[in-house]
PDB file of N, CA and C in Angstrom:
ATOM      1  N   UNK A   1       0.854  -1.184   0.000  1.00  0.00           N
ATOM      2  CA  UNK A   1       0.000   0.000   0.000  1.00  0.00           C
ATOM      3  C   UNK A   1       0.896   1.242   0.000  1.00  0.00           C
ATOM      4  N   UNK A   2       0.829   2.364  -0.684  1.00  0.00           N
ATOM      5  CA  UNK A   2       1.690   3.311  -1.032  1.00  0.00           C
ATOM      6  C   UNK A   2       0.583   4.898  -0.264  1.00  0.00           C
ATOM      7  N   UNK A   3       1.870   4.955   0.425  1.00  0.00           N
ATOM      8  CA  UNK A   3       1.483   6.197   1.457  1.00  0.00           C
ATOM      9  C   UNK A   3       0.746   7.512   0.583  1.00  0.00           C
ATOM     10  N   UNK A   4      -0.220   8.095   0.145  1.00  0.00           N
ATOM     11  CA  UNK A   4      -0.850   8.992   0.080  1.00  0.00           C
ATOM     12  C   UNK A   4       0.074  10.507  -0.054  1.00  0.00           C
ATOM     13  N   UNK A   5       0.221  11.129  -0.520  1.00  0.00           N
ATOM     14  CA  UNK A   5       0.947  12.454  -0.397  1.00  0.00           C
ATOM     15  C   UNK A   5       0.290  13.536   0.500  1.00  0.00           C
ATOM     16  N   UNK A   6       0.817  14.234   0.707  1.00  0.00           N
ATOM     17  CA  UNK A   6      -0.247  15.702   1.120  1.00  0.00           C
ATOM     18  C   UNK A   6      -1.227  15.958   0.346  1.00  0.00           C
ATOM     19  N   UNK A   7      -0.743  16.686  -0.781  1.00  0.00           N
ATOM     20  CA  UNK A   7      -1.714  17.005  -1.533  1.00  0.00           C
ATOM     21  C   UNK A   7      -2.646  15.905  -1.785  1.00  0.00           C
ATOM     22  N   UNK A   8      -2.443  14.812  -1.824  1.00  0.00           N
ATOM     23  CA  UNK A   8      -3.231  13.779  -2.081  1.00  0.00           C
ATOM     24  C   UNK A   8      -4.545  13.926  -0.798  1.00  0.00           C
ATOM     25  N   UNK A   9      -3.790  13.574   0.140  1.00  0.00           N
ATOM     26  CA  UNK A   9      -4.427  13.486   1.719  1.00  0.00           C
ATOM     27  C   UNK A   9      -5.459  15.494   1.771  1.00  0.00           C
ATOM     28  N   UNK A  10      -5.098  15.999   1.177  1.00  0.00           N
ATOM     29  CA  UNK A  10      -5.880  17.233   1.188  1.00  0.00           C
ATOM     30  C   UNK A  10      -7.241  17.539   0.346  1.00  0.00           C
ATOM     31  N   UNK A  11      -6.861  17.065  -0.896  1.00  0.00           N
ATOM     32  CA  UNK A  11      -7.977  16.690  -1.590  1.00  0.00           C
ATOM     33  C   UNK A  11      -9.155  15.929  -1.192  1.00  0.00           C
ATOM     34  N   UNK A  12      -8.158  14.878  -0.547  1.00  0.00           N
ATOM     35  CA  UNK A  12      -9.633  13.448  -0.040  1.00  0.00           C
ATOM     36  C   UNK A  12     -10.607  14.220   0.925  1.00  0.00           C
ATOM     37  N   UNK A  13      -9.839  14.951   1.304  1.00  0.00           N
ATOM     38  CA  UNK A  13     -10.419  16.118   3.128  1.00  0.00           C
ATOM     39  C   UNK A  13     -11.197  16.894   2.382  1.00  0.00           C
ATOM     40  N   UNK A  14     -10.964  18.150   1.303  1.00  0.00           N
ATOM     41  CA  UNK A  14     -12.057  18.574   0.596  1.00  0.00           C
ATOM     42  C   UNK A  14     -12.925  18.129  -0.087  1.00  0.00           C
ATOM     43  N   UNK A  15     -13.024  17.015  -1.037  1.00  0.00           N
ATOM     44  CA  UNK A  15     -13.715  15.979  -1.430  1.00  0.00           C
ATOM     45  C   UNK A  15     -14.854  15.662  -0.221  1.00  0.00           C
ATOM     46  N   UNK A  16     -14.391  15.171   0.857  1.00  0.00           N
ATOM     47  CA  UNK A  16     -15.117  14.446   2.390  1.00  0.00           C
ATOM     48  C   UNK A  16     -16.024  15.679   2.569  1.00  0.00           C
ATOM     49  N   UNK A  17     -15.363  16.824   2.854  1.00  0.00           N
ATOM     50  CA  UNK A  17     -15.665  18.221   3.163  1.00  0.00           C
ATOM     51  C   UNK A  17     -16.706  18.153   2.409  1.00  0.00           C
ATOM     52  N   UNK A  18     -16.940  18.610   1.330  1.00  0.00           N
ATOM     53  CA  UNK A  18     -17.678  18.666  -0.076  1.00  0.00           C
ATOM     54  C   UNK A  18     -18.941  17.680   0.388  1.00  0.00           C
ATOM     55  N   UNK A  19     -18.482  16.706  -0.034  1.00  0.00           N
ATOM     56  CA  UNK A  19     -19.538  16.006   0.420  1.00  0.00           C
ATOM     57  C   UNK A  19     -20.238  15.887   1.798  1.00  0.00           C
ATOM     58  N   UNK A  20     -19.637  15.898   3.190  1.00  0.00           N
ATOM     59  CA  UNK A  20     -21.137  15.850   4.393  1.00  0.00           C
ATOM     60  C   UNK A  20     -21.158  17.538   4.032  1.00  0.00           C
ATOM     61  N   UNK A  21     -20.993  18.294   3.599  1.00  0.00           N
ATOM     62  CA  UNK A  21     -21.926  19.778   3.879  1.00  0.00           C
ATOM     63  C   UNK A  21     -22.768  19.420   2.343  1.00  0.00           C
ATOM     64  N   UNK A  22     -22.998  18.541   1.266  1.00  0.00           N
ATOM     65  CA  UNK A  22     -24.157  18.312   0.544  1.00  0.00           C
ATOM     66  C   UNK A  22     -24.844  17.663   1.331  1.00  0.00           C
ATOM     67  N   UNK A  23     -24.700  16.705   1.869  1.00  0.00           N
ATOM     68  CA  UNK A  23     -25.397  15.816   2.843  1.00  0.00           C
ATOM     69  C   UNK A  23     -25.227  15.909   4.534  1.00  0.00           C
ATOM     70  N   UNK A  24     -25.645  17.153   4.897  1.00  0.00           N
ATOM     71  CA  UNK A  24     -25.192  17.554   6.011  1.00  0.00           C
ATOM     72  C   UNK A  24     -26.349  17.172   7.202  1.00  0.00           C
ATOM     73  N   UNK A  25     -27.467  16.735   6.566  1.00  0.00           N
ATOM     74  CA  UNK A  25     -28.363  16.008   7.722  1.00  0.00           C
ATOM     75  C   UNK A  25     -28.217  14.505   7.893  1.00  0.00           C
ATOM     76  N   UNK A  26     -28.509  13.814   6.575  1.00  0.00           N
ATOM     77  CA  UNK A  26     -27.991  12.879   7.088  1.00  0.00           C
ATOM     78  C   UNK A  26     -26.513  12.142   7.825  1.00  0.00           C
ATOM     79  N   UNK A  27     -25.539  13.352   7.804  1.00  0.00           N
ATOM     80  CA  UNK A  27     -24.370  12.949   8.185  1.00  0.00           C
ATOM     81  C   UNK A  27     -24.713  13.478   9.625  1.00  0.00           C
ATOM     82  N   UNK A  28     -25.408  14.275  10.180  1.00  0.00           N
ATOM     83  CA  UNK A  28     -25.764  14.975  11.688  1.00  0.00           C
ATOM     84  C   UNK A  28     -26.188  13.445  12.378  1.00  0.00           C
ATOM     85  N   UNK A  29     -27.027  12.888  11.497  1.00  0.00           N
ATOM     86  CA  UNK A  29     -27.733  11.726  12.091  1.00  0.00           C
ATOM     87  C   UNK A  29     -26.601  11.293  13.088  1.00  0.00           C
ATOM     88  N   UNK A  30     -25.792  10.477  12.377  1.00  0.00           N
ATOM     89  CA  UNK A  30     -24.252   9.742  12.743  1.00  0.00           C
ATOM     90  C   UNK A  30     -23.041  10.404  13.589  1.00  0.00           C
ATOM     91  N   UNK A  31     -23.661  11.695  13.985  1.00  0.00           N
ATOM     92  CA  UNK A  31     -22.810  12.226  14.652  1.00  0.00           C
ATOM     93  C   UNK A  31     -21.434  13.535  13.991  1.00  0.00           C
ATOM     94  N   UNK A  32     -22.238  13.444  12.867  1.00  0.00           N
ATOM     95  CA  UNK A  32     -20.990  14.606  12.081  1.00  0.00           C
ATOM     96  C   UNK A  32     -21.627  15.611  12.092  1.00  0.00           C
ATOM     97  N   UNK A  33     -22.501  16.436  12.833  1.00  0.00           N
ATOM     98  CA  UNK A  33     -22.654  17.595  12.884  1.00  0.00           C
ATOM     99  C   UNK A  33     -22.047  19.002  12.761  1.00  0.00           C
ATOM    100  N   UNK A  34     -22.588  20.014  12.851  1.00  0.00           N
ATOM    101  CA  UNK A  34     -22.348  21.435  12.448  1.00  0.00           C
ATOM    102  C   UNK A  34     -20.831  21.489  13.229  1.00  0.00           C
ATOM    103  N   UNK A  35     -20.448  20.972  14.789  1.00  0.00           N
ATOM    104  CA  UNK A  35     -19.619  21.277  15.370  1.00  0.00           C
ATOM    105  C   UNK A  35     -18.367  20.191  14.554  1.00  0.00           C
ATOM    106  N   UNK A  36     -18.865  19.059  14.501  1.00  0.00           N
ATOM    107  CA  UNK A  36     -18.065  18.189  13.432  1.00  0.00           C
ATOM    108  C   UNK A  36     -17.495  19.159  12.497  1.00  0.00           C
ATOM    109  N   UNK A  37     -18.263  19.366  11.589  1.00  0.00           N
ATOM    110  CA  UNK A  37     -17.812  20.164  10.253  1.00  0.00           C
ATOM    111  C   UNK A  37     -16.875  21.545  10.540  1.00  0.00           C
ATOM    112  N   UNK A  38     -17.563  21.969  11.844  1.00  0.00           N
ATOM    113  CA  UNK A  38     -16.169  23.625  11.893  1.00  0.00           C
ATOM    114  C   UNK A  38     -15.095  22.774  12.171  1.00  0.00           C
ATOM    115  N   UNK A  39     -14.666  21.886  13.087  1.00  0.00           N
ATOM    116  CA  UNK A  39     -13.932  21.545  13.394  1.00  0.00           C
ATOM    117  C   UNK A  39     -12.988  20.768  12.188  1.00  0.00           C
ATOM    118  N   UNK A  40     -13.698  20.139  11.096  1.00  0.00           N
ATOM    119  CA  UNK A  40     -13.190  19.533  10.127  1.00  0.00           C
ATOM    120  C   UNK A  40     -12.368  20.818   9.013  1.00  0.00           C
ATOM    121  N   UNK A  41     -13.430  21.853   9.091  1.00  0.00           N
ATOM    122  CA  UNK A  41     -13.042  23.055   8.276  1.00  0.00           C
ATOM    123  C   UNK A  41     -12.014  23.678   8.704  1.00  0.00           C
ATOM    124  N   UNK A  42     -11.580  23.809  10.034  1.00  0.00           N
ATOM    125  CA  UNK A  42     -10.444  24.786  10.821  1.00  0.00           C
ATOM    126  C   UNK A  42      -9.327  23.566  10.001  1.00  0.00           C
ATOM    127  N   UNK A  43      -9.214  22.686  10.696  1.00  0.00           N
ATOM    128  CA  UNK A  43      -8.378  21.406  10.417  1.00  0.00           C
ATOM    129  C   UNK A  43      -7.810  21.071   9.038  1.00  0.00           C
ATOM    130  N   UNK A  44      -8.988  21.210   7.990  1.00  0.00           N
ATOM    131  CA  UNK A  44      -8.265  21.589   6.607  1.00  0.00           C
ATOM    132  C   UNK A  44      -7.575  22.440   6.619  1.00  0.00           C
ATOM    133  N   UNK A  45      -8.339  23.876   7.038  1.00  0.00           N
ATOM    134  CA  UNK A  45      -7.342  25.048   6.634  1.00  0.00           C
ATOM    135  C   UNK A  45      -6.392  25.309   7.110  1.00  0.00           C
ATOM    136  N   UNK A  46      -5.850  25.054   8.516  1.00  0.00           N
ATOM    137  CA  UNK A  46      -4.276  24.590   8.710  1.00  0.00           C
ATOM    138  C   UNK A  46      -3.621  23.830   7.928  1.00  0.00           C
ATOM    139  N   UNK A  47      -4.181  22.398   7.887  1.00  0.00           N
ATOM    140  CA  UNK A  47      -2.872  21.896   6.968  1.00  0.00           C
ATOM    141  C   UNK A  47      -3.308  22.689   5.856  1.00  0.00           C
ATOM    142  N   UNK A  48      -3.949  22.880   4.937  1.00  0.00           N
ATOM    143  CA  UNK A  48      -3.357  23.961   3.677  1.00  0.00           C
ATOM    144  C   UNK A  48      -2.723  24.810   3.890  1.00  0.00           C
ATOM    145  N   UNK A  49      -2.745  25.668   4.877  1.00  0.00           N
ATOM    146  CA  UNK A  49      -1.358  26.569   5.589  1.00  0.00           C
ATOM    147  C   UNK A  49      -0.362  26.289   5.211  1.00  0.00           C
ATOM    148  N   UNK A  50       0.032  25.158   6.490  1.00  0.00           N
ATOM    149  CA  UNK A  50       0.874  24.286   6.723  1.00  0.00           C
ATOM    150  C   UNK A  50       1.918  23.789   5.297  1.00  0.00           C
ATOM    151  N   UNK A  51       0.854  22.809   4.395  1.00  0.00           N
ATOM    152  CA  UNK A  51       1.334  22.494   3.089  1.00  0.00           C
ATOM    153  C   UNK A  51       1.838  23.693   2.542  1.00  0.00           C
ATOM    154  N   UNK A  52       1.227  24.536   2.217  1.00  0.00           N
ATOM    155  CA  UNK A  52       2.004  26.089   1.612  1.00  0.00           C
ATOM    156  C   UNK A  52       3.379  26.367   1.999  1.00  0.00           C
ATOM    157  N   UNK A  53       2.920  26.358   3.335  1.00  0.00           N
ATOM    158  CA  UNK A  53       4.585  27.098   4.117  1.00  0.00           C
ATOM    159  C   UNK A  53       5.614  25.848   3.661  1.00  0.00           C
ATOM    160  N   UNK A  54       4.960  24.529   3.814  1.00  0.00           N
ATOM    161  CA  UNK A  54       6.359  23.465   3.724  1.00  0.00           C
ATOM    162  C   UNK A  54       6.655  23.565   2.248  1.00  0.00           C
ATOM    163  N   UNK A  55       5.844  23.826   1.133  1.00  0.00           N
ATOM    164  CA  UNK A  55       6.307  24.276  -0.527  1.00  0.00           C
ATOM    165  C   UNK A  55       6.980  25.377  -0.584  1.00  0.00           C
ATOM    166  N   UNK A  56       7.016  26.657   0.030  1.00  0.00           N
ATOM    167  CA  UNK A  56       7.859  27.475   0.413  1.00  0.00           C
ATOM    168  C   UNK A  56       9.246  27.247   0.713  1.00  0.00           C
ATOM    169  N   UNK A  57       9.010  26.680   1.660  1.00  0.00           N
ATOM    170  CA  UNK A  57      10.372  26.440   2.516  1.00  0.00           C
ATOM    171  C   UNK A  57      11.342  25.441   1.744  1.00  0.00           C
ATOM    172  N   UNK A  58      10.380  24.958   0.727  1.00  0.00           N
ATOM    173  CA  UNK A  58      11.355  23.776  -0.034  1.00  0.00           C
ATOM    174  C   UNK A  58      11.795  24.697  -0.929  1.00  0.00           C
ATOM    175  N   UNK A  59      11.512  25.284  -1.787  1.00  0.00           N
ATOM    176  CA  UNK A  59      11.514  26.225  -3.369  1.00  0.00           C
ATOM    177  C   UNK A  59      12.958  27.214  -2.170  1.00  0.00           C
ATOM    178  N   UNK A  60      12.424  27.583  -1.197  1.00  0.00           N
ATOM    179  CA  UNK A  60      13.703  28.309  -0.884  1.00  0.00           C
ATOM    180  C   UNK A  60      15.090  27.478  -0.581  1.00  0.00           C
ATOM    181  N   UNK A  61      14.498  26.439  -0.108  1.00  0.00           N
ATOM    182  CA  UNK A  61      15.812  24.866   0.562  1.00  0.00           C
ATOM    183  C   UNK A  61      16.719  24.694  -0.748  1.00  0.00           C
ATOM    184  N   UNK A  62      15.691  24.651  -1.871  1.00  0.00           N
ATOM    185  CA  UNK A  62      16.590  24.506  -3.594  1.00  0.00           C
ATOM    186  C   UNK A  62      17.170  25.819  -3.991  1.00  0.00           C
ATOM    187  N   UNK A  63      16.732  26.918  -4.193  1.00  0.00           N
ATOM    188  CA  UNK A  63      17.831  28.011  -3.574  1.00  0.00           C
ATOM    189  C   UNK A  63      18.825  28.501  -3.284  1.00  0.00           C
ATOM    190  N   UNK A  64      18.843  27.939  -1.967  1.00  0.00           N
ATOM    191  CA  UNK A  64      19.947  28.357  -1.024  1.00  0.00           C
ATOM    192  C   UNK A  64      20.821  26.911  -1.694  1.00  0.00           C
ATOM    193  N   UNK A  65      20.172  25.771  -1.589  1.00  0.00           N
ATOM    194  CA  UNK A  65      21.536  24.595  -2.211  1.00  0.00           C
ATOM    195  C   UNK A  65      22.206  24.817  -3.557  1.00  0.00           C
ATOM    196  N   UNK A  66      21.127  25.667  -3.926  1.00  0.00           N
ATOM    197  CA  UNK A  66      22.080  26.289  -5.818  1.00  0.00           C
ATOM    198  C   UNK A  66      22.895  27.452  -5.559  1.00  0.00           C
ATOM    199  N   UNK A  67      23.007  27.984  -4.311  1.00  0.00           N
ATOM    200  CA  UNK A  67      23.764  29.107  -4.023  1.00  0.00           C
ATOM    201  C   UNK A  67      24.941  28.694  -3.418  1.00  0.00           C
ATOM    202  N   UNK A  68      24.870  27.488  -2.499  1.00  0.00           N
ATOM    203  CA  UNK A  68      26.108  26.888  -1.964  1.00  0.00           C
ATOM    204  C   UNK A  68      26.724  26.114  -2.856  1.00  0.00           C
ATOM    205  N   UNK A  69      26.455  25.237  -3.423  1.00  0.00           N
ATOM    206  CA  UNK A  69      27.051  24.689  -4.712  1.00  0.00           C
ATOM    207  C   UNK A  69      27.920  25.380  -5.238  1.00  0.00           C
ATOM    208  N   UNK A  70      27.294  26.339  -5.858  1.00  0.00           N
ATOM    209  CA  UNK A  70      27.831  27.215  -6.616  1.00  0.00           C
ATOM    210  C   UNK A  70      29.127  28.275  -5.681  1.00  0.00           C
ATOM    211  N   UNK A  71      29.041  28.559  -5.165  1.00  0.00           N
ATOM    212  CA  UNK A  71      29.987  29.207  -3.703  1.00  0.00           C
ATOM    213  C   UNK A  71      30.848  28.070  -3.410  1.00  0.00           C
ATOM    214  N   UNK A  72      30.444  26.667  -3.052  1.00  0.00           N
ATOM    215  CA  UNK A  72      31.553  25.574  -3.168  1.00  0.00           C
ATOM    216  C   UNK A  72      32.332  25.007  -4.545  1.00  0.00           C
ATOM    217  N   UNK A  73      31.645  25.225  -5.300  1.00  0.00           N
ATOM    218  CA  UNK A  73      32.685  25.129  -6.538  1.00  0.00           C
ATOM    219  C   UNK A  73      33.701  26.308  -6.293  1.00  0.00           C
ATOM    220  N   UNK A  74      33.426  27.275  -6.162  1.00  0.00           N
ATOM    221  CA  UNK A  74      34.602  28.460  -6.249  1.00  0.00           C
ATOM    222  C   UNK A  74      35.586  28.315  -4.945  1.00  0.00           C
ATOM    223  N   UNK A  75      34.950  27.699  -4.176  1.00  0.00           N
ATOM    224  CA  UNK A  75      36.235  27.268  -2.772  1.00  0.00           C
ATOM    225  C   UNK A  75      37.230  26.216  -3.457  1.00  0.00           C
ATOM    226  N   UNK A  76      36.382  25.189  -3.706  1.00  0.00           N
ATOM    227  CA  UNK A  76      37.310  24.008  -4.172  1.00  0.00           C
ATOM    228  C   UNK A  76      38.059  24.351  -5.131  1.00  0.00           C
ATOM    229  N   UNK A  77      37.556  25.129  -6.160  1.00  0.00           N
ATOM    230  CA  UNK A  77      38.904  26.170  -7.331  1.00  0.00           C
ATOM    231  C   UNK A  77      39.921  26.801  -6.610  1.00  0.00           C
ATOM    232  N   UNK A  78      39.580  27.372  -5.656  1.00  0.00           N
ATOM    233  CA  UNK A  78      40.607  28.157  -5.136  1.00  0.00           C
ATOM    234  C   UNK A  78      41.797  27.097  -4.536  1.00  0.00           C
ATOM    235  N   UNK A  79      41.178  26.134  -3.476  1.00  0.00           N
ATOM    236  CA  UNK A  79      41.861  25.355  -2.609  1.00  0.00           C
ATOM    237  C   UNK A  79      42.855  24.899  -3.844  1.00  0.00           C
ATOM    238  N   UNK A  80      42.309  23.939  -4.711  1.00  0.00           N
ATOM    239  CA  UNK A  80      42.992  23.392  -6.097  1.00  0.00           C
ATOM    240  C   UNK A  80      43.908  24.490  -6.200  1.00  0.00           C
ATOM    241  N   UNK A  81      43.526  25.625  -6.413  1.00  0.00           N
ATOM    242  CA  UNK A  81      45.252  26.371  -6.721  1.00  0.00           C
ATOM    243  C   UNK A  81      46.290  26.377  -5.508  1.00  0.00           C
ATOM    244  N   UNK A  82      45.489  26.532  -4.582  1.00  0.00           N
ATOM    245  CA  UNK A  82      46.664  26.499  -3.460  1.00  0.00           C
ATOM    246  C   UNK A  82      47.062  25.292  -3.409  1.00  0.00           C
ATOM    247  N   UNK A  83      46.485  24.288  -3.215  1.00  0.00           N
ATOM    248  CA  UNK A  83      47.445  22.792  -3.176  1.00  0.00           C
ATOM    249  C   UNK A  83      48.137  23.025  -3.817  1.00  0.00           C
ATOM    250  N   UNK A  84      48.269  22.974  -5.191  1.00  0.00           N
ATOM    251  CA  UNK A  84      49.218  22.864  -6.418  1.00  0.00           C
ATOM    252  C   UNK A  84      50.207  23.749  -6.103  1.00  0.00           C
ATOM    253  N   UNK A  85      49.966  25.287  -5.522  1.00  0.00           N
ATOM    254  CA  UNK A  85      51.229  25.997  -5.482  1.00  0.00           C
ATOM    255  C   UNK A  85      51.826  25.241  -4.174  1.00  0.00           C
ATOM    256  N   UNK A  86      51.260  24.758  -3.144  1.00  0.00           N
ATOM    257  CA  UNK A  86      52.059  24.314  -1.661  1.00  0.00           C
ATOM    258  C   UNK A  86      52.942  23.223  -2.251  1.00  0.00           C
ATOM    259  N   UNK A  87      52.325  22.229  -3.493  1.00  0.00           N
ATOM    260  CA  UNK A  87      53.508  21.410  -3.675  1.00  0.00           C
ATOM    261  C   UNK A  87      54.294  21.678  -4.469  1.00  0.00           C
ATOM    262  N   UNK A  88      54.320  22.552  -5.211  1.00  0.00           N
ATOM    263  CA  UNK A  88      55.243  23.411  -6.089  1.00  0.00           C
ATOM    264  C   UNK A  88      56.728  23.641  -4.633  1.00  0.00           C
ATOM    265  N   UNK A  89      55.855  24.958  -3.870  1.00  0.00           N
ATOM    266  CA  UNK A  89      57.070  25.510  -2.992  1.00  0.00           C
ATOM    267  C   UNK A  89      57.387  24.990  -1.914  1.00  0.00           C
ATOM    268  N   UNK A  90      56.501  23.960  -1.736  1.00  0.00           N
ATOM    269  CA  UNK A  90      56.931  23.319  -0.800  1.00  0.00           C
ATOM    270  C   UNK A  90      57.601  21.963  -0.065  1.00  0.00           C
ATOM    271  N   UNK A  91      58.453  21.031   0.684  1.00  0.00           N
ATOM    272  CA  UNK A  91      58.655  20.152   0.516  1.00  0.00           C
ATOM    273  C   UNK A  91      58.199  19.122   0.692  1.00  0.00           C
ATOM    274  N   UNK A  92      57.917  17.451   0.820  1.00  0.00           N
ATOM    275  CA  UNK A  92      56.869  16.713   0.793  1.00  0.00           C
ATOM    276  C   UNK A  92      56.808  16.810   2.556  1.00  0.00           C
ATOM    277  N   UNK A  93      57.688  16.733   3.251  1.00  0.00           N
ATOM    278  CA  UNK A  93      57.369  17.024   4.655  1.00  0.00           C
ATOM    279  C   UNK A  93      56.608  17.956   5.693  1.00  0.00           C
ATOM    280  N   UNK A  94      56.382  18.758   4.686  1.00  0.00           N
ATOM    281  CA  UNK A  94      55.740  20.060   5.262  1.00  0.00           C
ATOM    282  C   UNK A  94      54.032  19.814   4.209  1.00  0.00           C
ATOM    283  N   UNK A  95      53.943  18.905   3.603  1.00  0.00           N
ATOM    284  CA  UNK A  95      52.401  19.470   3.541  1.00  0.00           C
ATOM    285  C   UNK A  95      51.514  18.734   4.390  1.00  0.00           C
ATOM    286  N   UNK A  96      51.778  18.161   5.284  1.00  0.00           N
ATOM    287  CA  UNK A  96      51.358  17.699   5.907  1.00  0.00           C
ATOM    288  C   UNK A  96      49.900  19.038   6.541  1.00  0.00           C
ATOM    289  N   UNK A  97      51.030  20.239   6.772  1.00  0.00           N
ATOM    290  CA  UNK A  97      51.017  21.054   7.358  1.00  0.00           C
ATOM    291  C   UNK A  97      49.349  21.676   6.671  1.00  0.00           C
ATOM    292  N   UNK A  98      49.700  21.541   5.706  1.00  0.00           N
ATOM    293  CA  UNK A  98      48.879  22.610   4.618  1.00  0.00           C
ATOM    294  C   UNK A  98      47.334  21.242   4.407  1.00  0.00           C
ATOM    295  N   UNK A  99      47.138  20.132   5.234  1.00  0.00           N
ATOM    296  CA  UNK A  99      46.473  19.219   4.919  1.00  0.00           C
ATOM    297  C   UNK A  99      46.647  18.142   3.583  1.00  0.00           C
ATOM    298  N   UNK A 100      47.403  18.232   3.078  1.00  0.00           N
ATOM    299  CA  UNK A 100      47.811  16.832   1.899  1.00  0.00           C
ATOM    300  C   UNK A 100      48.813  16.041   2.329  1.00  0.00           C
ATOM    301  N   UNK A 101      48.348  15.228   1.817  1.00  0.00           N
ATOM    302  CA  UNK A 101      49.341  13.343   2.363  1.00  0.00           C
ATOM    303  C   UNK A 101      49.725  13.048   1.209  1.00  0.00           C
ATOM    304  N   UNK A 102      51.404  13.430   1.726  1.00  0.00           N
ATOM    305  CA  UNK A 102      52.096  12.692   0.908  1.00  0.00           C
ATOM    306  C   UNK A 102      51.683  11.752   0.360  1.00  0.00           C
ATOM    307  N   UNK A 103      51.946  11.275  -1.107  1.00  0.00           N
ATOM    308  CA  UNK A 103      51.837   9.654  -1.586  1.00  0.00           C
ATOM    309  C   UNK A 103      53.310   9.454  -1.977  1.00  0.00           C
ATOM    310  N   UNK A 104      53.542   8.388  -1.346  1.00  0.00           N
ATOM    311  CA  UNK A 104      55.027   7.706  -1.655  1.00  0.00           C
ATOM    312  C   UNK A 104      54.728   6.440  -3.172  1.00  0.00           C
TER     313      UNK A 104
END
């Protein structure tokens, strides 16, 4: 059985919604009354909140990871030049210093 999404799980709730306020007496019968239904209505409209803010927060999460990426490529360019010059001027004993291991 394959877990339902949000949006999935939100729809079924407006759909449900939709339907006991067409059929809102006979659903009173059974106990889904008027206080049922606000309570069902508040409850949607948080998680649609909710869902919003977490689509937000993702669209910004992809973002900020295309901004670091991109900011870490230009570190690792840089570092790459400095290694190369430390083993240029420097001797294999000392890069230890600078973080690279020797390979014998």
């Amino acid at each position: 059985m394959t877990k339902k999404s949000y949006a999935e799980n939100i729809s079924s709730a407006e759909i449900m919604q939709a339907g006991l306020g067409n059929n809102s007496e006979r659903a009173a019968k059974r106990g889904l009354d008027k206080e049922f239904m606000e309570k069902l209505n508040i409850n949607l409209k948080k998680t649609v909140t909710l869902n919003f803010e977490q689509e937000r927060l993702k669209a910004e999460l992809m973002l900020k990871t295309a901004a670091l990426d991109a900011q870490l490529k230009v570190l690792k360019a840089q570092v790459s030049e400095a290694r190369k010059i430390v083993k240029i001027e420097f001797q294999k004993e000392q890069w230890k210093e600078f973080g690279i291991e020797a390979k014998v």
